[in-house]
Protein backbone atom coordinates (compact mmCIF):
# COMPACT_ATOMS: atom_id res chain seq x y z
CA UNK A 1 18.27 15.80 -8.73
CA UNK A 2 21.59 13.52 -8.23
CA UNK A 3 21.83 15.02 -4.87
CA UNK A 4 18.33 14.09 -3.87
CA UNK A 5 18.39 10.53 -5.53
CA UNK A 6 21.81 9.67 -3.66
CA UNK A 7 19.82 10.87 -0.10
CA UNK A 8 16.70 8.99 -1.12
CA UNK A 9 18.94 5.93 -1.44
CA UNK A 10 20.96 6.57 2.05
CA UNK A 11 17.62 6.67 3.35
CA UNK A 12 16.14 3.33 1.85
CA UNK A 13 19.76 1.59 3.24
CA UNK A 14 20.18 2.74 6.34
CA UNK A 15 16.51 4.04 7.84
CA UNK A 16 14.23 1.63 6.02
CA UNK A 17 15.61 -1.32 5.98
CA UNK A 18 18.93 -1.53 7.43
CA UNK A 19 20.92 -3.06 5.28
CA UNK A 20 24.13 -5.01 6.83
CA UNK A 21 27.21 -6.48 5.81
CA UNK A 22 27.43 -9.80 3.99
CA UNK A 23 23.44 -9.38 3.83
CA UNK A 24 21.85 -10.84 0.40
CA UNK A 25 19.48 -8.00 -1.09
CA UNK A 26 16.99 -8.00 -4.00
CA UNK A 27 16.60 -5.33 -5.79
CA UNK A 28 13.20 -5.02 -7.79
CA UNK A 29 12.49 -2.70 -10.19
CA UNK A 30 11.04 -1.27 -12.88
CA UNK A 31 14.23 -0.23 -16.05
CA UNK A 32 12.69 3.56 -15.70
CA UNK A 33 14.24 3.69 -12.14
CA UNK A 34 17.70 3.14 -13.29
CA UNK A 35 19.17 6.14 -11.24
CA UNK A 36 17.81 4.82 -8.20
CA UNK A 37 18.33 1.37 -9.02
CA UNK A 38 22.54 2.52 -9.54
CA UNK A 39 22.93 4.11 -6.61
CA UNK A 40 21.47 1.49 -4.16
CA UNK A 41 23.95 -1.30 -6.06
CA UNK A 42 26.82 1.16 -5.97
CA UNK A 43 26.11 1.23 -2.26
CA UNK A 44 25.25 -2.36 -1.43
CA UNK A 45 28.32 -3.07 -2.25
CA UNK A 46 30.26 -0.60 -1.02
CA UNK A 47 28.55 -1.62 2.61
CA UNK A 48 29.94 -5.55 1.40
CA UNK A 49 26.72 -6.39 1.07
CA UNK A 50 25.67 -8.86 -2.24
CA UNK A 51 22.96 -7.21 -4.60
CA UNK A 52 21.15 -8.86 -7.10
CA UNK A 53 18.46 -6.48 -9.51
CA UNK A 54 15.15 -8.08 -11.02
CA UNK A 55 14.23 -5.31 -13.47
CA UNK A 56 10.88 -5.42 -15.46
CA UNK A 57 10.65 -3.33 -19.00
CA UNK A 58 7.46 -1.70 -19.95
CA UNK A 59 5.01 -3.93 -21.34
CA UNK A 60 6.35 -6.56 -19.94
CA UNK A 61 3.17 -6.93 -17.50
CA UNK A 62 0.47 -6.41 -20.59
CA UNK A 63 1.95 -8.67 -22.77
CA UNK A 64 2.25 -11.48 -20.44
CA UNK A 65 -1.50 -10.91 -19.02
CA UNK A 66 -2.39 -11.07 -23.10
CA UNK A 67 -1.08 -14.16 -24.24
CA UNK A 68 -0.54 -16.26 -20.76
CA UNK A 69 -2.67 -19.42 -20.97
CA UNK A 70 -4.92 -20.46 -17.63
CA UNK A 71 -1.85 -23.45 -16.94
CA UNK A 72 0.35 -20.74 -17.19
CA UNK A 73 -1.70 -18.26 -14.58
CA UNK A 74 -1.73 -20.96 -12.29
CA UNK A 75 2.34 -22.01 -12.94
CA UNK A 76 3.89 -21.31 -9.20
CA UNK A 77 7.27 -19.52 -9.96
CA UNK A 78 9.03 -22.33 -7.27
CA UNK A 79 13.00 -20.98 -8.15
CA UNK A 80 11.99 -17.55 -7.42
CA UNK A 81 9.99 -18.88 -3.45
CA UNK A 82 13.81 -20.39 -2.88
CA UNK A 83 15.55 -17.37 -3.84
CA UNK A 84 13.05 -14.74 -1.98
CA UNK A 85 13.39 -17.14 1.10
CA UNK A 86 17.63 -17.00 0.92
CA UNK A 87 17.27 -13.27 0.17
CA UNK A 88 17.58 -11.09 3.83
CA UNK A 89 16.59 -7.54 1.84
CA UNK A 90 13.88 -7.26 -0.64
CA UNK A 91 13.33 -3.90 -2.10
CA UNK A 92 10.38 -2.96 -4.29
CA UNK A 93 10.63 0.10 -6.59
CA UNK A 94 7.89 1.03 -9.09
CA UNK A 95 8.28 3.87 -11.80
CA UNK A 96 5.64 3.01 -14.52
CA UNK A 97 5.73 4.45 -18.18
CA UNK A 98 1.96 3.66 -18.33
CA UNK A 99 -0.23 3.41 -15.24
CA UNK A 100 -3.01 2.12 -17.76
CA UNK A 101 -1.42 -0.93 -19.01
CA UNK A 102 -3.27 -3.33 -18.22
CA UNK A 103 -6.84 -1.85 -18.69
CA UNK A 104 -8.23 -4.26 -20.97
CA UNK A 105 -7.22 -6.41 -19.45
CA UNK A 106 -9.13 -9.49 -18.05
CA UNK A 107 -9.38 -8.84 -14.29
CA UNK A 108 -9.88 -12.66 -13.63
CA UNK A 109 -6.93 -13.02 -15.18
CA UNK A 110 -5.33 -10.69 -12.30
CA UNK A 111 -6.91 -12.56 -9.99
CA UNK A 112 -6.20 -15.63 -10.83
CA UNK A 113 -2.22 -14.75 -10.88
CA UNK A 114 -2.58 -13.05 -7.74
CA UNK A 115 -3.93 -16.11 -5.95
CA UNK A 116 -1.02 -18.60 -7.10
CA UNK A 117 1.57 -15.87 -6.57
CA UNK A 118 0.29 -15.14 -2.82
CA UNK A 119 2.32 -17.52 -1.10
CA UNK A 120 5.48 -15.54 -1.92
CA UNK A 121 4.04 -11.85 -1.49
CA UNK A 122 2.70 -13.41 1.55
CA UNK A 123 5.64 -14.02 2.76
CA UNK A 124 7.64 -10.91 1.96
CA UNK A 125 5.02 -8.72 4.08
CA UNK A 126 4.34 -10.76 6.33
CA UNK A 127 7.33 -12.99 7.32
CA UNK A 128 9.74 -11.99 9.65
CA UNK A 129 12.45 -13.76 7.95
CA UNK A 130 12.90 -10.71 5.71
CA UNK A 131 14.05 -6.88 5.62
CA UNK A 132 11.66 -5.09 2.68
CA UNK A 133 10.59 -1.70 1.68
CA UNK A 134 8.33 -1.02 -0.95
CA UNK A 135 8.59 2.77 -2.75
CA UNK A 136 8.23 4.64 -6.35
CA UNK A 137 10.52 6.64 -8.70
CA UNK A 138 9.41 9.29 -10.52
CA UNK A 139 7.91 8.85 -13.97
CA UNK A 140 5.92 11.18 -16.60
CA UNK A 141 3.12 8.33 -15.96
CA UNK A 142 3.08 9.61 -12.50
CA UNK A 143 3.01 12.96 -12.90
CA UNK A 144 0.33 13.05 -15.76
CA UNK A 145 -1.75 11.19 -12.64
CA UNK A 146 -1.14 13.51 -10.61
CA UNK A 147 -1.63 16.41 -13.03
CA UNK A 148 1.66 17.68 -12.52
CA UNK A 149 4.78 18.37 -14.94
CA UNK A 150 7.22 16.14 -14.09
CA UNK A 151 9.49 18.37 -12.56
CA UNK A 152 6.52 19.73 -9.90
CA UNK A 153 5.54 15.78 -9.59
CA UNK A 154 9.60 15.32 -8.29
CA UNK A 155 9.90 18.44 -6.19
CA UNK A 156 6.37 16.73 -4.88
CA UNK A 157 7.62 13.42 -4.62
CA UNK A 158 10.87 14.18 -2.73
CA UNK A 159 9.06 16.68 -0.35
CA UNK A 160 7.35 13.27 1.40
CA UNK A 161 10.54 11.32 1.60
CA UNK A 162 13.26 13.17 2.42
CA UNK A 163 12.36 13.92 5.83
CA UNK A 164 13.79 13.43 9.78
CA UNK A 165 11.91 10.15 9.68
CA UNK A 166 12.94 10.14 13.66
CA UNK A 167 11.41 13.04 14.10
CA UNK A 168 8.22 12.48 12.27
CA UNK A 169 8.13 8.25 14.14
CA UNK A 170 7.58 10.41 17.89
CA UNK A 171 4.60 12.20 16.73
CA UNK A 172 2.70 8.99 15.17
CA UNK A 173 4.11 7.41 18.40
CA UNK A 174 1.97 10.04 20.30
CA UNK A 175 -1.46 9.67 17.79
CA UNK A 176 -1.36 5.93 17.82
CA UNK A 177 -1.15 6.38 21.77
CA UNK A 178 -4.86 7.51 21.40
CA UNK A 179 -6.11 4.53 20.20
CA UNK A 180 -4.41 2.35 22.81
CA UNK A 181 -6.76 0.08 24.79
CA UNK A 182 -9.42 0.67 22.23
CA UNK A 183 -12.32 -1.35 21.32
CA UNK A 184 -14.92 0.49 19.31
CA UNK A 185 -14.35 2.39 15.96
CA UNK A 186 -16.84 4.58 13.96
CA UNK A 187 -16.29 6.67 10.90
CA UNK A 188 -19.46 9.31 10.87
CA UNK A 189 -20.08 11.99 8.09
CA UNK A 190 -23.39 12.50 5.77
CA UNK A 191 -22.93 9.38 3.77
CA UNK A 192 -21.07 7.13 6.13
CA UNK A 193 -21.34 5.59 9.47
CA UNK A 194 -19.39 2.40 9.83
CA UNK A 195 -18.43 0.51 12.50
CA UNK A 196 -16.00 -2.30 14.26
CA UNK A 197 -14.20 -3.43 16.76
CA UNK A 198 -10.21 -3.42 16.69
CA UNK A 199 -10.12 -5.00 20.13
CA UNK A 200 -6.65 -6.42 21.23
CA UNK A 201 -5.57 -5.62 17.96
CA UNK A 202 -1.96 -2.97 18.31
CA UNK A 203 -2.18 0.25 16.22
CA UNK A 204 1.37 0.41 14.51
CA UNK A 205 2.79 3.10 12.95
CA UNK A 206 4.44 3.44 9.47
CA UNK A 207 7.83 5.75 9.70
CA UNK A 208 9.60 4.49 6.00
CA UNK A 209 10.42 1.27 7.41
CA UNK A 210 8.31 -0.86 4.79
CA UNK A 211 6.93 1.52 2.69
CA UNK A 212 8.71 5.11 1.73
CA UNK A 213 7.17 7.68 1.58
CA UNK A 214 5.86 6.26 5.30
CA UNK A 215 3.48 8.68 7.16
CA UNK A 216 0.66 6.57 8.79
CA UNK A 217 -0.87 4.38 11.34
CA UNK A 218 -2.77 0.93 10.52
CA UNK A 219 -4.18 -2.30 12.18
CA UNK A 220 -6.18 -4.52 11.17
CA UNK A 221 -10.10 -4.75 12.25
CA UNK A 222 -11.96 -7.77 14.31
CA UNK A 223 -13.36 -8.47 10.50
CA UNK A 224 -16.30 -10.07 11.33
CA UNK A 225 -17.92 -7.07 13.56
CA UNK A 226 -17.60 -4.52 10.67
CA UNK A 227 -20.73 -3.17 10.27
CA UNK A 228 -22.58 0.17 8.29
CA UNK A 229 -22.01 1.87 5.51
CA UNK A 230 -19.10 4.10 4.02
CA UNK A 231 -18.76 5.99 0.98
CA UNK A 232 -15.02 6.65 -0.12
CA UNK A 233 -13.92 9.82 -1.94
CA UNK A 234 -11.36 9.09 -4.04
CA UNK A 235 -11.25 6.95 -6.88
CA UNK A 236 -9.05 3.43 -6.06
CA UNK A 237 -7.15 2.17 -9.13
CA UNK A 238 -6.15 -1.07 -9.31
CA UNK A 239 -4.53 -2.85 -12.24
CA UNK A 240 -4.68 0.18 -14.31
CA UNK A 241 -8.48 0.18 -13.68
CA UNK A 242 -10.10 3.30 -12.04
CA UNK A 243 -13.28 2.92 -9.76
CA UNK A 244 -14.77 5.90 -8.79
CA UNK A 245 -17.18 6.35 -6.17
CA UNK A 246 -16.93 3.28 -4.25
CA UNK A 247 -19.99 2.73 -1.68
CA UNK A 248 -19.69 0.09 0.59
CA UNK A 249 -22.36 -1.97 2.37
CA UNK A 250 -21.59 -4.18 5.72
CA UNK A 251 -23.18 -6.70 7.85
CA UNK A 252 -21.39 -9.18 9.90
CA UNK A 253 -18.30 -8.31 8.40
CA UNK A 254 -18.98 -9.06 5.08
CA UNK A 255 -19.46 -6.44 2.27
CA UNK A 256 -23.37 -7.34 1.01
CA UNK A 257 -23.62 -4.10 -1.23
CA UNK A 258 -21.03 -2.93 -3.48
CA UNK A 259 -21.67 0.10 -6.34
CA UNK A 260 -19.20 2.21 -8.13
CA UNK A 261 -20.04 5.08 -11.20
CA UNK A 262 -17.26 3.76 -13.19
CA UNK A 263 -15.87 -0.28 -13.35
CA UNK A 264 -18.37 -1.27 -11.16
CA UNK A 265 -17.83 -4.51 -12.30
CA UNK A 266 -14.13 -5.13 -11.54
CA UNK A 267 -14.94 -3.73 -8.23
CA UNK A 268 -17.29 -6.86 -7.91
CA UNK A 269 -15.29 -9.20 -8.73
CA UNK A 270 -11.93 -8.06 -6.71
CA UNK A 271 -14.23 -8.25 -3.70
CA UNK A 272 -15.15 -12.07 -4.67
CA UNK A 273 -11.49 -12.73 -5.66
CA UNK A 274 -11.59 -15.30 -2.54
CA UNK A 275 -13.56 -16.15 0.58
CA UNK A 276 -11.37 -13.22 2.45
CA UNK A 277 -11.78 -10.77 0.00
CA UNK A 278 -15.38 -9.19 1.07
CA UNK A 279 -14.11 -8.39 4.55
CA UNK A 280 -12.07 -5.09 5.92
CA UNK A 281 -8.43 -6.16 6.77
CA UNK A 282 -6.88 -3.08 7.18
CA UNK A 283 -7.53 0.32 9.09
CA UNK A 284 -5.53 2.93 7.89
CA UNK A 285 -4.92 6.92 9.01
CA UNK A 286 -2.91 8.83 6.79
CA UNK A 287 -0.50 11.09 8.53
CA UNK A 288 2.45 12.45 6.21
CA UNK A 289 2.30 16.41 6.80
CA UNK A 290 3.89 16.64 3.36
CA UNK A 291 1.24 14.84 1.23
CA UNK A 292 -2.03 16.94 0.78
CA UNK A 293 -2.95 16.18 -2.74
CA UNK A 294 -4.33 12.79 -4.02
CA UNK A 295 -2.22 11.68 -7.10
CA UNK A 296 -4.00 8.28 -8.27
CA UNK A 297 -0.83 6.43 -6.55
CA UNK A 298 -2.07 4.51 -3.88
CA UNK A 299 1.89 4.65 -1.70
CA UNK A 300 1.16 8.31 -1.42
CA UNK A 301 -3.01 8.44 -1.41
CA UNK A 302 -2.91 6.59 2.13
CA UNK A 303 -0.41 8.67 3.45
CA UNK A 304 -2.44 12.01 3.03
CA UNK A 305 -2.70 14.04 6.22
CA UNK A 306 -6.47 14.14 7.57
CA UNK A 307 -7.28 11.06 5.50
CA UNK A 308 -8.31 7.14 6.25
CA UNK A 309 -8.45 4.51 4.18
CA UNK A 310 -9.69 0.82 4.33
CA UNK A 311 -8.73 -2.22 2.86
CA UNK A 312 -10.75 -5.24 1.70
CA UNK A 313 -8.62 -8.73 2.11
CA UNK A 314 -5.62 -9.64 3.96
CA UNK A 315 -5.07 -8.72 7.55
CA UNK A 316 -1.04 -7.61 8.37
CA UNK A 317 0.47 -10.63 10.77
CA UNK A 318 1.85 -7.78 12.22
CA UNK A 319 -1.43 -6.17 13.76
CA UNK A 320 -2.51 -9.45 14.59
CA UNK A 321 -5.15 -9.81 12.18
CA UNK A 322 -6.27 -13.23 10.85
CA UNK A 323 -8.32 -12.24 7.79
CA UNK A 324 -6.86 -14.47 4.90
CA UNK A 325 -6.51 -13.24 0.96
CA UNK A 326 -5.00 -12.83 -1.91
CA UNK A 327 -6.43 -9.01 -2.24
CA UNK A 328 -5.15 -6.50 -0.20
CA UNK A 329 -6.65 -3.20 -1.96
CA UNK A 330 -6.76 0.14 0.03
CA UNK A 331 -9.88 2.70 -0.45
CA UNK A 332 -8.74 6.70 0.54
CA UNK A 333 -11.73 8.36 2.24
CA UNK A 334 -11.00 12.38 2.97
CA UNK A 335 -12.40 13.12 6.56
CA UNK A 336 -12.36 17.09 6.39
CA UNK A 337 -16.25 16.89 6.46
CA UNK A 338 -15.92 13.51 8.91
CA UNK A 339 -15.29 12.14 12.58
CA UNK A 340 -13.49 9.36 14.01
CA UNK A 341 -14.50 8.21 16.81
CA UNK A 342 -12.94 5.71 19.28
CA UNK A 343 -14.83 4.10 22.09
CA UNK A 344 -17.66 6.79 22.13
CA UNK A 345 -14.52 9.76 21.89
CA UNK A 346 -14.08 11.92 19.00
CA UNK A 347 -10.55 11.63 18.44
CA UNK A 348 -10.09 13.03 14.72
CA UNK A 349 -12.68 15.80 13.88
CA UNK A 350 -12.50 16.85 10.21
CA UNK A 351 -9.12 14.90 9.20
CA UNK A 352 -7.36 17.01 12.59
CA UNK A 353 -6.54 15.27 16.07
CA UNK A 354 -8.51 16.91 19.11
């Protein structure tokens, strides 16, 4: 295990986000990743580089949803902005003790925070003033998700990281060739046929640089041509809420039917969190040949091999995409009974390239 945490960390450094000498890097974690957490300050500052760690404790997140007042949802955290924007590194690491935490709690509360908080995650995915990489540790919250003991859940985990990320970057290289010139998407299978256009927008590939495990391809859709209907597989949690069966209704872009079989209602109001919400932002195609089984976390769900996934809200400056929100939420579909289709081609036919 010591040997695989000190290679996850080598990897995070020097393949996802490069980290230099003299560089300023933040290191953001939850306490239950404090092996991981070690290693990259140990070597931070071996490379001369100048760490600082931002470590949340369970609960923290419940209790301050519980007791925060509106004023204090809406309180813009302005000394964090100014040390995020003199920060070159920003690393992300999540390792819950509870998945579930905040449940009960009031999702317009969520949404609310997320709105006044937006300018600065806004600006650590999308500004290219910063290095960041977002990734996991293991936890007995994750596993029980997954339905794994923790051990299996680590061999698992590992398994879709430590990889030849070079190796893996040429083949999505060669599958987001495919879609190169493309206009016209469609998703077909028995209860789904959406379409829209992704028209001079690039298809770019995810190989660990921003997220770890990496392991797929993504733009971001014209989001006013989406039109159809799709109905996702897997269940998408968000906020510790789980909404199963997701069926999605288009026209012009805009979602105009929405239904779930469980939390139907938070699903309803996360797509009315702003004006940007209701409309796709993100196309997604999950290619890590390491990751076949969906484990409720969402950093490994999109990544499955043979799998898309779409995501309601903000468009990635990166794909060119001008869709505007504080959501960002990805949906998994599995396409092993599906097609996707580019330009009138059958390109993926059930979740394998042809």
């Amino acid at each position: 295990m010591n040997q695989k945490i000190k290679k996850f960390a080598s990897i995070l450094l020097s393949h996802s986000v490069n980290l230099k000498p003299n560089e300023k890097v933040i290191i953001s974690a939850d306490s239950n990743a404090q092996p991981l957490i070690i290693e990259l300050y140990k070597r931070a500052l071996q490379l001369g580089a100048y760490p600082t760690t931002k470590i949340s404790i369970p609960q923290m997140g419940y209790t301050y949803y519980k007791y925060s007042s509106n004023k204090q949802l809406k309180y813009f955290p302005k000394i964090t902005f100014q040390e995020i924007k003199q920060t070159n590194t920003y690393i992300s690491i999540s390792s819950p003790e509870n998945t579930r935490e905040l449940t009960s709690i009031n999702p317009l509360k969520i949404a609310l925070r997320n709105k006044t908080t937006n300018p600065i995650s806004d600006y650590i995915v999308n500004s290219k003033k910063i290095k960041r990489v977002t990734t996991d540790y293991p936890s007995s919250a994750l596993a029980q998700d997954a339905e794994m003991s923790l051990q299996e859940y680590q061999d698992f985990f590992f398994n879709a990281i430590i990889q030849d990320w070079k190796t893996e970057s040429k083949k999505y290289q060669k599958w987001a060739s495919y879609f190169k010139k493309s206009s016209q998407i469609r998703i077909l299978s028995s209860d789904t046929d959406l379409t829209f256009s992704i028209k001079n927008r690039p298809m770019i590939i995810d190989n660990g640089k921003e997220n770890m495990p990496g392991g797929e391809m993504f733009c971001a859709p014209q989001h006013k041509t989406t039109k159809g209907y799709i109905k996702f597989t897997y269940p998408a949690i968000r906020s510790g809420k789980e909404v199963t069966d997701i069926y999605l209704e288009f026209k012009n872009g805009k979602v105009i039917k929405s239904t779930a079989s469980k939390n139907q209602d938070f699903l309803k109001k996360m797509i009315n969190t702003d004006k940007g919400s209701s409309y796709l932002g993100e196309l997604g195609i999950g290619l890590n040949k390491n990751i076949n089984k969906f484990t409720k976390n969402l950093l490994f769900d999109e990544k499955i091999s043979g799998t898309i996934h779409l995501a309601l809200g903000m468009a990635y400056k990166e794909c060119k995409g001008i869709n505007k929100s504080a959501l960002h939420w990805d949906i998994v579909k599995d396409m092993k009974n599906a097609e996707l289709i580019v330009d009138g081609t059958v390109i993926q036919k059930r979740g394998r390239f042809i």
